[in-house]
Structure formats: C-alpha cells, structure tokens
C-alpha atoms as a PDB file:
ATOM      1  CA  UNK A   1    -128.794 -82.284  27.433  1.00  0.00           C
ATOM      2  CA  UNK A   2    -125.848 -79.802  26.184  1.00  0.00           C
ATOM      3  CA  UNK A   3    -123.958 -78.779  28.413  1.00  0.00           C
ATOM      4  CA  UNK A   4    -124.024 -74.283  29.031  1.00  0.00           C
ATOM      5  CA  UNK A   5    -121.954 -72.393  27.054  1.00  0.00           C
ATOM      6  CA  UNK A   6    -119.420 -71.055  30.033  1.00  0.00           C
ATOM      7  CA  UNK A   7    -120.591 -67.044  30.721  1.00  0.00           C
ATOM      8  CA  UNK A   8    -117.844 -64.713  29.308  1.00  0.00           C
ATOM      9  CA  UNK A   9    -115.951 -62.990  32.116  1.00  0.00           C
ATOM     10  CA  UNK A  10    -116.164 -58.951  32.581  1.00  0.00           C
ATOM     11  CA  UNK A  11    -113.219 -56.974  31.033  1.00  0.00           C
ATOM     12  CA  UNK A  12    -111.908 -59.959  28.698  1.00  0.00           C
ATOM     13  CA  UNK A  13    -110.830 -58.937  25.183  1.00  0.00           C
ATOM     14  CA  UNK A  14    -112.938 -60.131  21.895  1.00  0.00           C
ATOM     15  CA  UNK A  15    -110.807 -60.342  18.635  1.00  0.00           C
ATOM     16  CA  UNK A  16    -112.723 -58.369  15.946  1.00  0.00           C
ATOM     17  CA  UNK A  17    -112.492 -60.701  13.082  1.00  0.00           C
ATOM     18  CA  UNK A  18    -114.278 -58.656  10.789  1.00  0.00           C
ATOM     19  CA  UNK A  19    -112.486 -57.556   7.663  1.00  0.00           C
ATOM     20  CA  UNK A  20    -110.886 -54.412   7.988  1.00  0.00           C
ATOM     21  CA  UNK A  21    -112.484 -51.337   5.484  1.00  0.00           C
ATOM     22  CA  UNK A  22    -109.441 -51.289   2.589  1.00  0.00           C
ATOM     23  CA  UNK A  23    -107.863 -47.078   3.021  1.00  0.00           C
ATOM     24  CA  UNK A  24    -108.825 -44.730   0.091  1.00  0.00           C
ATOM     25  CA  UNK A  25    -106.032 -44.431  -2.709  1.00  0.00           C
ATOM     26  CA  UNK A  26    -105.594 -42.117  -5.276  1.00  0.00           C
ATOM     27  CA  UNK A  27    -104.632 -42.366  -8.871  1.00  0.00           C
ATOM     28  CA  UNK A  28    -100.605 -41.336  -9.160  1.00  0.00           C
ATOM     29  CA  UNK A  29    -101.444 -38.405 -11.304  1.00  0.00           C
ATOM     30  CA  UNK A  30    -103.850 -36.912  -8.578  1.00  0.00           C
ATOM     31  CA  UNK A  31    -100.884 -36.950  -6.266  1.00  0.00           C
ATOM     32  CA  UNK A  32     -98.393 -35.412  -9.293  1.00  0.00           C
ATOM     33  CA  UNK A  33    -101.234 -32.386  -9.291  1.00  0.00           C
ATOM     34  CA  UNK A  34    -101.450 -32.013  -5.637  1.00  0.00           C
ATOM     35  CA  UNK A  35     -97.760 -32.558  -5.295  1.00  0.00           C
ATOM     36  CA  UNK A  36     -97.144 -29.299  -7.718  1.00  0.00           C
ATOM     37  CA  UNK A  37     -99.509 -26.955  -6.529  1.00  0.00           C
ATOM     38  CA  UNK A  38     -98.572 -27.379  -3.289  1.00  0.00           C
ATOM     39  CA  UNK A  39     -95.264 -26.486  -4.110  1.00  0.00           C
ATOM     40  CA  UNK A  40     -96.253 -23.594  -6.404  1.00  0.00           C
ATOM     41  CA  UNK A  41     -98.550 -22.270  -3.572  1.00  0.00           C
ATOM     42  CA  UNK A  42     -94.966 -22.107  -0.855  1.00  0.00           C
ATOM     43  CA  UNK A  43     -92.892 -20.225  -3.669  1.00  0.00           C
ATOM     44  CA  UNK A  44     -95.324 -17.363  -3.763  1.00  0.00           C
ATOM     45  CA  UNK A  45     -96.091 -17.629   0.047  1.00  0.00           C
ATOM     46  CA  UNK A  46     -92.319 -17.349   0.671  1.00  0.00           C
ATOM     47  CA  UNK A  47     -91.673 -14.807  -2.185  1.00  0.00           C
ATOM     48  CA  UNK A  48     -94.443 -12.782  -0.761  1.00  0.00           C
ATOM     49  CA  UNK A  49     -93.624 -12.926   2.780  1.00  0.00           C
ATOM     50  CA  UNK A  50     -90.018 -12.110   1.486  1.00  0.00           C
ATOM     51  CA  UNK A  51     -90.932  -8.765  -0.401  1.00  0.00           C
ATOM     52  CA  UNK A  52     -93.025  -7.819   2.808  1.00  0.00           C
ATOM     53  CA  UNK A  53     -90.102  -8.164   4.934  1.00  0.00           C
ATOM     54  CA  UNK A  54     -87.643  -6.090   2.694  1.00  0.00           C
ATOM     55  CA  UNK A  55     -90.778  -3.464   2.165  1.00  0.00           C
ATOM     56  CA  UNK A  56     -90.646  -3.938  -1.479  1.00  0.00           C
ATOM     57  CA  UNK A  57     -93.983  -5.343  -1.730  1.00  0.00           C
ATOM     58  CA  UNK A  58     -95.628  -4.440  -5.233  1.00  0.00           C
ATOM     59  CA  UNK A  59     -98.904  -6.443  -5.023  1.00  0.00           C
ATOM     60  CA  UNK A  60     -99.880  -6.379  -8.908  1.00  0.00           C
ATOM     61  CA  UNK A  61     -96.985  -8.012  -9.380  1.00  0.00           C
ATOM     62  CA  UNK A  62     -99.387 -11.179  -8.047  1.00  0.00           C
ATOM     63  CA  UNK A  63    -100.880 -11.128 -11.574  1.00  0.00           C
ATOM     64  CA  UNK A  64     -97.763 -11.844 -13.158  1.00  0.00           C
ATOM     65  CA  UNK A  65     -96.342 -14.351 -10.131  1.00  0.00           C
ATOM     66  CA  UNK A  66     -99.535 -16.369  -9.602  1.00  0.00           C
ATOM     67  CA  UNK A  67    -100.007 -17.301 -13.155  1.00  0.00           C
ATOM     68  CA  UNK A  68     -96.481 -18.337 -13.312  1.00  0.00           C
ATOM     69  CA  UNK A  69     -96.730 -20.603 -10.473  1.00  0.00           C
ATOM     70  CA  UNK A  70     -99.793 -22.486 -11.860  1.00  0.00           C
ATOM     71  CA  UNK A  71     -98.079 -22.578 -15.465  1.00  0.00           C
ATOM     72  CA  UNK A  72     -95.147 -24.511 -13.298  1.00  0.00           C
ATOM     73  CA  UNK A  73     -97.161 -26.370 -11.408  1.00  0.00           C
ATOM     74  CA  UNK A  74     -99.006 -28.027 -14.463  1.00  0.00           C
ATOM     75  CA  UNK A  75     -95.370 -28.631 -16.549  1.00  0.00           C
ATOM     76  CA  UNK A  76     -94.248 -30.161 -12.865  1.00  0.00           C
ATOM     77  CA  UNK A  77     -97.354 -32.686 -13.172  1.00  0.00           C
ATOM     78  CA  UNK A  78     -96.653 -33.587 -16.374  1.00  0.00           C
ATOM     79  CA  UNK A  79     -92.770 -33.902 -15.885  1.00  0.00           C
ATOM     80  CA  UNK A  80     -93.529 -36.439 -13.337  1.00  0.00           C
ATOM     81  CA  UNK A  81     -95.644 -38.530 -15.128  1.00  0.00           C
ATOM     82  CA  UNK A  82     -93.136 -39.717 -17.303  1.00  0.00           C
ATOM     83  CA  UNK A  83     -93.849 -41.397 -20.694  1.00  0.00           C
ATOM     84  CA  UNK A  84     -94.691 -39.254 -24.027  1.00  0.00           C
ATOM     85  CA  UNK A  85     -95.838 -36.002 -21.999  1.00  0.00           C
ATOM     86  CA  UNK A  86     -92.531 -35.505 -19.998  1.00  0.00           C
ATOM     87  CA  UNK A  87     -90.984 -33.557 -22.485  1.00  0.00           C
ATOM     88  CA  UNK A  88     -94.684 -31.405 -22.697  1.00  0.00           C
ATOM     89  CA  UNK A  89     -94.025 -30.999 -18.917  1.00  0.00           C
ATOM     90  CA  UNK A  90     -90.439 -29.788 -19.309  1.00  0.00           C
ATOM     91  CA  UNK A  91     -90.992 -27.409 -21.816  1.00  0.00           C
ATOM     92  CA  UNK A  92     -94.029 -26.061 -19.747  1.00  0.00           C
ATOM     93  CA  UNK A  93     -92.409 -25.893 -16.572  1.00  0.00           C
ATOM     94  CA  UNK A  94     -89.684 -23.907 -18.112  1.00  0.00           C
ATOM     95  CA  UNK A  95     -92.182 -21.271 -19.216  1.00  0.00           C
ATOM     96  CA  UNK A  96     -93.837 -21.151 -15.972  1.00  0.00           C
ATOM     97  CA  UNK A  97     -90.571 -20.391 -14.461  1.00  0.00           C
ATOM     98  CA  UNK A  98     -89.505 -17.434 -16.414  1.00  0.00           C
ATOM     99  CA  UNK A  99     -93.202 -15.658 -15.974  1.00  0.00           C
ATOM    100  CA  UNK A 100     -92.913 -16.803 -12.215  1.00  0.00           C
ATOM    101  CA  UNK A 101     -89.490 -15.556 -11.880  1.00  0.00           C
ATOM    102  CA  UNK A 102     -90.529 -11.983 -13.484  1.00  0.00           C
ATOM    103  CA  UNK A 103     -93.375 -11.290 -11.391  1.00  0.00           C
ATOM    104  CA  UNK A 104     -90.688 -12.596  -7.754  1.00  0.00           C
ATOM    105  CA  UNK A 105     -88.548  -9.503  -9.238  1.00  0.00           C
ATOM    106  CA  UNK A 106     -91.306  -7.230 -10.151  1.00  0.00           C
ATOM    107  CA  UNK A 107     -92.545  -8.038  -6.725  1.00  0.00           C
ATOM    108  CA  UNK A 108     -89.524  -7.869  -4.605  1.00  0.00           C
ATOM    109  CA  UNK A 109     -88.690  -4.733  -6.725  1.00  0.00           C
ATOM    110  CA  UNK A 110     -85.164  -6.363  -7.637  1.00  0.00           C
ATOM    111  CA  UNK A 111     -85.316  -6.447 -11.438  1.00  0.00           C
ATOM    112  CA  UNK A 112     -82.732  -3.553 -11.940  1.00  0.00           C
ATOM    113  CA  UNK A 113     -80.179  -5.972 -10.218  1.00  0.00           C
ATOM    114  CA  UNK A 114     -81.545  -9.141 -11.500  1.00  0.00           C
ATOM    115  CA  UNK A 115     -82.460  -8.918 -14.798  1.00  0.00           C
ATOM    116  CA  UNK A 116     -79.608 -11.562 -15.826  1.00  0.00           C
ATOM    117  CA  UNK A 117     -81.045 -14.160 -13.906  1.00  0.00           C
ATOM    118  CA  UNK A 118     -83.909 -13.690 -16.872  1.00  0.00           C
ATOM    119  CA  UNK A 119     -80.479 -14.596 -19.401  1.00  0.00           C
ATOM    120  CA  UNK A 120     -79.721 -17.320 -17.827  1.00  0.00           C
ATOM    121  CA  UNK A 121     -83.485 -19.459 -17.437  1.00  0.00           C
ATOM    122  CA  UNK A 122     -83.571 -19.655 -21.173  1.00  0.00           C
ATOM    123  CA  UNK A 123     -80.332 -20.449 -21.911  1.00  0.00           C
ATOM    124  CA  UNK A 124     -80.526 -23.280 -19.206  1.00  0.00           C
ATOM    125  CA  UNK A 125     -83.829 -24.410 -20.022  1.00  0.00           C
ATOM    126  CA  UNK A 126     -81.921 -24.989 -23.465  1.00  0.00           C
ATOM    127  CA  UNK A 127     -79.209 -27.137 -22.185  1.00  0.00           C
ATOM    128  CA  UNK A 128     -82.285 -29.397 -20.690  1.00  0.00           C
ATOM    129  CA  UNK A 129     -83.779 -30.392 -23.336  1.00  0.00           C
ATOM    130  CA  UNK A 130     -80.265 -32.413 -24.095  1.00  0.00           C
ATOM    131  CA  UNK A 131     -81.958 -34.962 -21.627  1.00  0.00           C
ATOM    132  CA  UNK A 132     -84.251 -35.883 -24.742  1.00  0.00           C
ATOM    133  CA  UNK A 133     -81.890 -35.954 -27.513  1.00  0.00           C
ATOM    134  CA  UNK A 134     -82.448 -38.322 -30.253  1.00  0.00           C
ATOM    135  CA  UNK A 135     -80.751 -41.587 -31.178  1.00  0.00           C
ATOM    136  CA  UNK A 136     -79.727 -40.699 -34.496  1.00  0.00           C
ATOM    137  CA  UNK A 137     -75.906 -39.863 -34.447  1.00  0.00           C
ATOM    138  CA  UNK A 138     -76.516 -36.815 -36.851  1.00  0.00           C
ATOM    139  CA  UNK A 139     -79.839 -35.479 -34.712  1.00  0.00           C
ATOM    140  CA  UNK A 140     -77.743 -35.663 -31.673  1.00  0.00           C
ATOM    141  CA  UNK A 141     -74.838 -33.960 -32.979  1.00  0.00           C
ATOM    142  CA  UNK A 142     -76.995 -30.981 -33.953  1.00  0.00           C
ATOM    143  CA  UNK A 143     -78.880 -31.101 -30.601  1.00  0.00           C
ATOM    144  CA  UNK A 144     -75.458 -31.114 -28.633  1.00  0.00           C
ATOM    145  CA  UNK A 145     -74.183 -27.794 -30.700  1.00  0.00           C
ATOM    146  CA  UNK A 146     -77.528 -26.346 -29.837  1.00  0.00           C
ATOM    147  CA  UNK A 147     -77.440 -27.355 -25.940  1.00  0.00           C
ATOM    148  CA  UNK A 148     -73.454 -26.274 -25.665  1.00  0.00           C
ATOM    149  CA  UNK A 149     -74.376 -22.759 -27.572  1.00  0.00           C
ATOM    150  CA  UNK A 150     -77.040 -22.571 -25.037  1.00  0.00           C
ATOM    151  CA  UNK A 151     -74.486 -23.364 -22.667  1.00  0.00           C
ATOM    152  CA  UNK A 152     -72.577 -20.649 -23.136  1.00  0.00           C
ATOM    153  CA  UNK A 153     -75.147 -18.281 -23.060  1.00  0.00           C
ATOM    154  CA  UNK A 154     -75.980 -19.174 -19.564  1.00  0.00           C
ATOM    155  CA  UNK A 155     -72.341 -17.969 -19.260  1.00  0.00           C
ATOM    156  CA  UNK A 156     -73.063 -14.792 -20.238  1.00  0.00           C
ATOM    157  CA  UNK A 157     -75.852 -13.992 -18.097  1.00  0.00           C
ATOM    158  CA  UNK A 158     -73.132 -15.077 -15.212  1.00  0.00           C
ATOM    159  CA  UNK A 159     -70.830 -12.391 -16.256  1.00  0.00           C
ATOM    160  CA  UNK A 160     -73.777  -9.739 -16.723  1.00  0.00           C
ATOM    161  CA  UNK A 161     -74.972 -10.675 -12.792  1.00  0.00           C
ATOM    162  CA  UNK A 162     -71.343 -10.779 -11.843  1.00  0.00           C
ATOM    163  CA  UNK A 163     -70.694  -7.169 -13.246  1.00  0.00           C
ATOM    164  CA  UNK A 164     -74.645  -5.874 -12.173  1.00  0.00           C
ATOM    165  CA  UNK A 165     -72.802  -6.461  -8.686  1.00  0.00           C
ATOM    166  CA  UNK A 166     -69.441  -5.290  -9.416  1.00  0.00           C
ATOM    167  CA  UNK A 167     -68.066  -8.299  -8.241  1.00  0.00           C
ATOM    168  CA  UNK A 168     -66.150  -8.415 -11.498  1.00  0.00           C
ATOM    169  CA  UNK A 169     -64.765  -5.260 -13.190  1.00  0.00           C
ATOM    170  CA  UNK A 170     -63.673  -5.910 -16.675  1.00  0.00           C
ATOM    171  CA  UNK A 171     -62.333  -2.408 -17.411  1.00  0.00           C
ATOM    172  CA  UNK A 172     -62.000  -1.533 -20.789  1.00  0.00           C
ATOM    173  CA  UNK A 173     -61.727  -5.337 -21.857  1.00  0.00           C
ATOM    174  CA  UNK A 174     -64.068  -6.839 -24.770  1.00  0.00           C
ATOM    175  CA  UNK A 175     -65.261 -10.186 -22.206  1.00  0.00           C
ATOM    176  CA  UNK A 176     -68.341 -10.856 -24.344  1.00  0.00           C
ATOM    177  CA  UNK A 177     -65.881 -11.919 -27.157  1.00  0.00           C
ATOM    178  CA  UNK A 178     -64.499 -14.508 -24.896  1.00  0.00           C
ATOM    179  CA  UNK A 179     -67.745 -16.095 -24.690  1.00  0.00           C
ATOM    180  CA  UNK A 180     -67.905 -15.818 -28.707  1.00  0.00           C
ATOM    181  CA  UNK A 181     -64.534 -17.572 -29.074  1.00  0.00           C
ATOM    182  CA  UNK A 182     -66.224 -20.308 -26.800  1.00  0.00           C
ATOM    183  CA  UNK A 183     -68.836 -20.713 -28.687  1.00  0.00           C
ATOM    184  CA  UNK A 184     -66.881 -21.220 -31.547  1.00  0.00           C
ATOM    185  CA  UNK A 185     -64.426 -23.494 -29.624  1.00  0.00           C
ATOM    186  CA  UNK A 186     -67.594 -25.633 -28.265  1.00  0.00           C
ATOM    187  CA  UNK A 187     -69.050 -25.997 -31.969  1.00  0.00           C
ATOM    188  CA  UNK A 188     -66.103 -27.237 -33.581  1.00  0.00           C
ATOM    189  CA  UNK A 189     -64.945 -29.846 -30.851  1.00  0.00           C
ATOM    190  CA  UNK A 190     -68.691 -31.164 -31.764  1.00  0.00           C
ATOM    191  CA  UNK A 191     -68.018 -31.205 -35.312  1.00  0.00           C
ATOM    192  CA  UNK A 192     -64.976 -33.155 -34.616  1.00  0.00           C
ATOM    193  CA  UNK A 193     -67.111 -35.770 -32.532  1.00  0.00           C
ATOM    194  CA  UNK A 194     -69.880 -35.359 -35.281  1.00  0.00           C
ATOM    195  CA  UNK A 195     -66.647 -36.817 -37.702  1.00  0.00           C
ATOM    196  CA  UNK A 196     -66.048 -39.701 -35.591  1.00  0.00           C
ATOM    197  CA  UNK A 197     -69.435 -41.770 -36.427  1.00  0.00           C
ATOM    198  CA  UNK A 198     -69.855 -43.386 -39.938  1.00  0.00           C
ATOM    199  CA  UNK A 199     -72.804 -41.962 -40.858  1.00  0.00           C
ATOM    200  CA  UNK A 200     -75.048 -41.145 -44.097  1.00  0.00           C
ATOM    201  CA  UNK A 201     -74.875 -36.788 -44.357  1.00  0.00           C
ATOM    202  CA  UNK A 202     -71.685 -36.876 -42.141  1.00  0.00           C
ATOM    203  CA  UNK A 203     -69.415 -34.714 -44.387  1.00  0.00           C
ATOM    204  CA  UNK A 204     -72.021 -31.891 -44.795  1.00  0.00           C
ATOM    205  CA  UNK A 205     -72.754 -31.938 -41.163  1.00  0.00           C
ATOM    206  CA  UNK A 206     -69.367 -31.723 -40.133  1.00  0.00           C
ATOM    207  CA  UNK A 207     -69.488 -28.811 -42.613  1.00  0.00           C
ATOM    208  CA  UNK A 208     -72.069 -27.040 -41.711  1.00  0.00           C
ATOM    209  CA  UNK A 209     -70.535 -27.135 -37.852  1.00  0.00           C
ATOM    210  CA  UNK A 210     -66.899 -26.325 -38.745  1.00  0.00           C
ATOM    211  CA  UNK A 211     -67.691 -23.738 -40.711  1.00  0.00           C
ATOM    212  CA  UNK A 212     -69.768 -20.877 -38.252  1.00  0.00           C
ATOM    213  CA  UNK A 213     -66.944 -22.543 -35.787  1.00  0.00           C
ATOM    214  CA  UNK A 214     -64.353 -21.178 -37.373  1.00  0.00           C
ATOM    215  CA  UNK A 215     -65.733 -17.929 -38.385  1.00  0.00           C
ATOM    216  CA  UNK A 216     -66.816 -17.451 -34.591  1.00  0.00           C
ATOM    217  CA  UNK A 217     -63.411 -18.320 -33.195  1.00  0.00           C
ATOM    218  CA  UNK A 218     -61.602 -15.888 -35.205  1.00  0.00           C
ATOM    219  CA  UNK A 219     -64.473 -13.409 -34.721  1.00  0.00           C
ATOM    220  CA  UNK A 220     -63.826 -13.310 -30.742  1.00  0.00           C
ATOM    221  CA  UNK A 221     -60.472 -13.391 -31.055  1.00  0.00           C
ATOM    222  CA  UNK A 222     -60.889 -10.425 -32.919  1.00  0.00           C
ATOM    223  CA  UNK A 223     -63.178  -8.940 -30.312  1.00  0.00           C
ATOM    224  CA  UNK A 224     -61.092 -10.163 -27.424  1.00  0.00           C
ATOM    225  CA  UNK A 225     -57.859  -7.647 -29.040  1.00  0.00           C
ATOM    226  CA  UNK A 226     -60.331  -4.401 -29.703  1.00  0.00           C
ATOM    227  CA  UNK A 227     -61.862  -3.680 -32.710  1.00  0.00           C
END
C-alpha cells in the first residue's frame, strides 16, 4: 500500500508555474503617432494657457493653431520612421510649423512684434534639407549654395527681430546690403570648393556660381556705401 501523500501545511507558498500571459506591444509606428500628437496636443495647451495668462487670448486663432499642430504631428511621425519617408516627414513638419507658429502669434496677439520669426522658419527649414544632400559632387555643390543662401536669410530675419525690438539701431546705415555681400561671399567660397572635385560639368558649374557671386558682392558693397 502507498504510502499518504504528506497534508500541505496552512500559510505555505505554492510556485505558480504556469506560463506567464506575454504584455501587449505595439507596432513602432503606432508609438511614432502617439508620440507626435501628444506633443502637438502640449504646444497648443501651453500656447493657450500662455495667451490666457497675458489676456491676449484670440480663440479663432484655434483654427489656424490646431491644424498646424496636427500637420506637425504627422511630418514628426514620418520623420521618425526613418527610411524613404523621412525626408516626406521633414518637409511636412516644416509646414506644420509655420501654420502652427502663425496661429501661436495670431493667438497670443504678438504678430506685430514677431512677424520675423515667420523669416526665419523658411529660411531654416531650407538649411535642413542639407541633411539629405546628394552624393553627386555637382548636386551637392548646388544644394550647399542653396542651404548657405538660405542661411543667410535666416540672418536677416535676426536683424529684422533685433531692430522690431530696438535692440539694434542701425541709423541711417544700408545693413541689408551686408547680408547681400554675404551672400555673395558664401556663393563664391562654394564655387571655389565646387572647383576642387574633378568632375564632368565642373567648369560651367563653377560658372554659373562665380558669376551671381560676384555680381552680388559688388552689389552690397555698393549698398553697404549708399546708393
């Protein structure tokens, strides 16, 4: 006869060794969406609760901001996916920025002092695209004079904020054709790397660069000593 099984003693502990239910995951994507709304959601909480506070709250502005937030929030998905749609992404979330940043001044009621800051997006959103440049010497050269002219048109929405403010007085002094002259300065130290690879098309593109260089150098010169 078998001996009894011994009786299990109150309180002990029983290991559970069933398998454990595997946790929920979602695709990467689904987080990249969530991820971006999210964050366009805070930016018009906070630029909201911000135009409240100041008493400057125009709410049909909301029709311009809201939009703009979604716009960035779908270029921010795509950005971080990566791969073929990045650039897709970028060039979206750029746009959603502008129209987002319109409707924070339209709501805060600040676009009389910050209309530059709508001078600089573009001209910034320009110099990003030089994250994509091509791997052709004579593509990139061209890209590079376009990202550098967009450069210095950043520059000039600077100065405009700067004087907005009066933070900078420039008197009776022609600044905008410094910003020429650098233009022209920027575009010919690109033709002269545009020269340094051999190259099929490299004398016409170093041409083509030095050429509006030139003429824009000596036209902000001219500017810079008065008409």
């Amino acid at each position: 006869m078998a001996p009894a099984r011994p009786a299990r003693q109150a309180g002990s502990m029983v290991a559970d060794t069933g398998r454990a239910t595997p946790r929920r995951t979602y695709p990467k994507h689904t987080r990249h969406w969530v991820t971006s709304l999210a964050a366009a959601g805070a930016a018009v909480a906070a630029t909201t609760s911000v135009a409240q506070t100041a008493g400057r709250f125009h709410w049909w502005a909301g029709f311009v901001l809201i939009p703009g937030a979604l716009i960035g929030a779908a270029g921010g998905a795509l950005l971080a996916r990566g791969g073929g749609r990045a650039f897709a992404g970028y060039v979206v979330g750029c746009v959603g920025l502008l129209v987002f940043t319109v409707g924070a001044l339209l709501m805060t009621g600040t676009m009389g002092e910050g209309w530059p800051v709508l001078v600089m997006l573009p001209c910034l959103a320009g110099v990003g695209t030089y994250l994509w440049r091509p791997t052709d010497p004579l593509a990139r050269g061209l890209h590079r004079t376009v990202a550098l002219l967009a450069l210095a048109g950043a520059g000039v929405g600077v100065a405009l904020m700067l004087i907005r403010h009066r933070l900078v007085d420039p008197g009776e002094t022609h600044w905008w054709g410094g910003f020429v002259l650098a233009a022209g300065l920027l575009v010919g130290g690109n033709a002269v790397e545009v020269a340094r690879h051999r190259m099929p098309y490299r004398l016409q593109a170093v041409t083509l660069l030095l050429g509006p260089a030139v003429v824009a150098a000596l036209l902000g010169v001219r500017m810079l000593r008065g008409w």
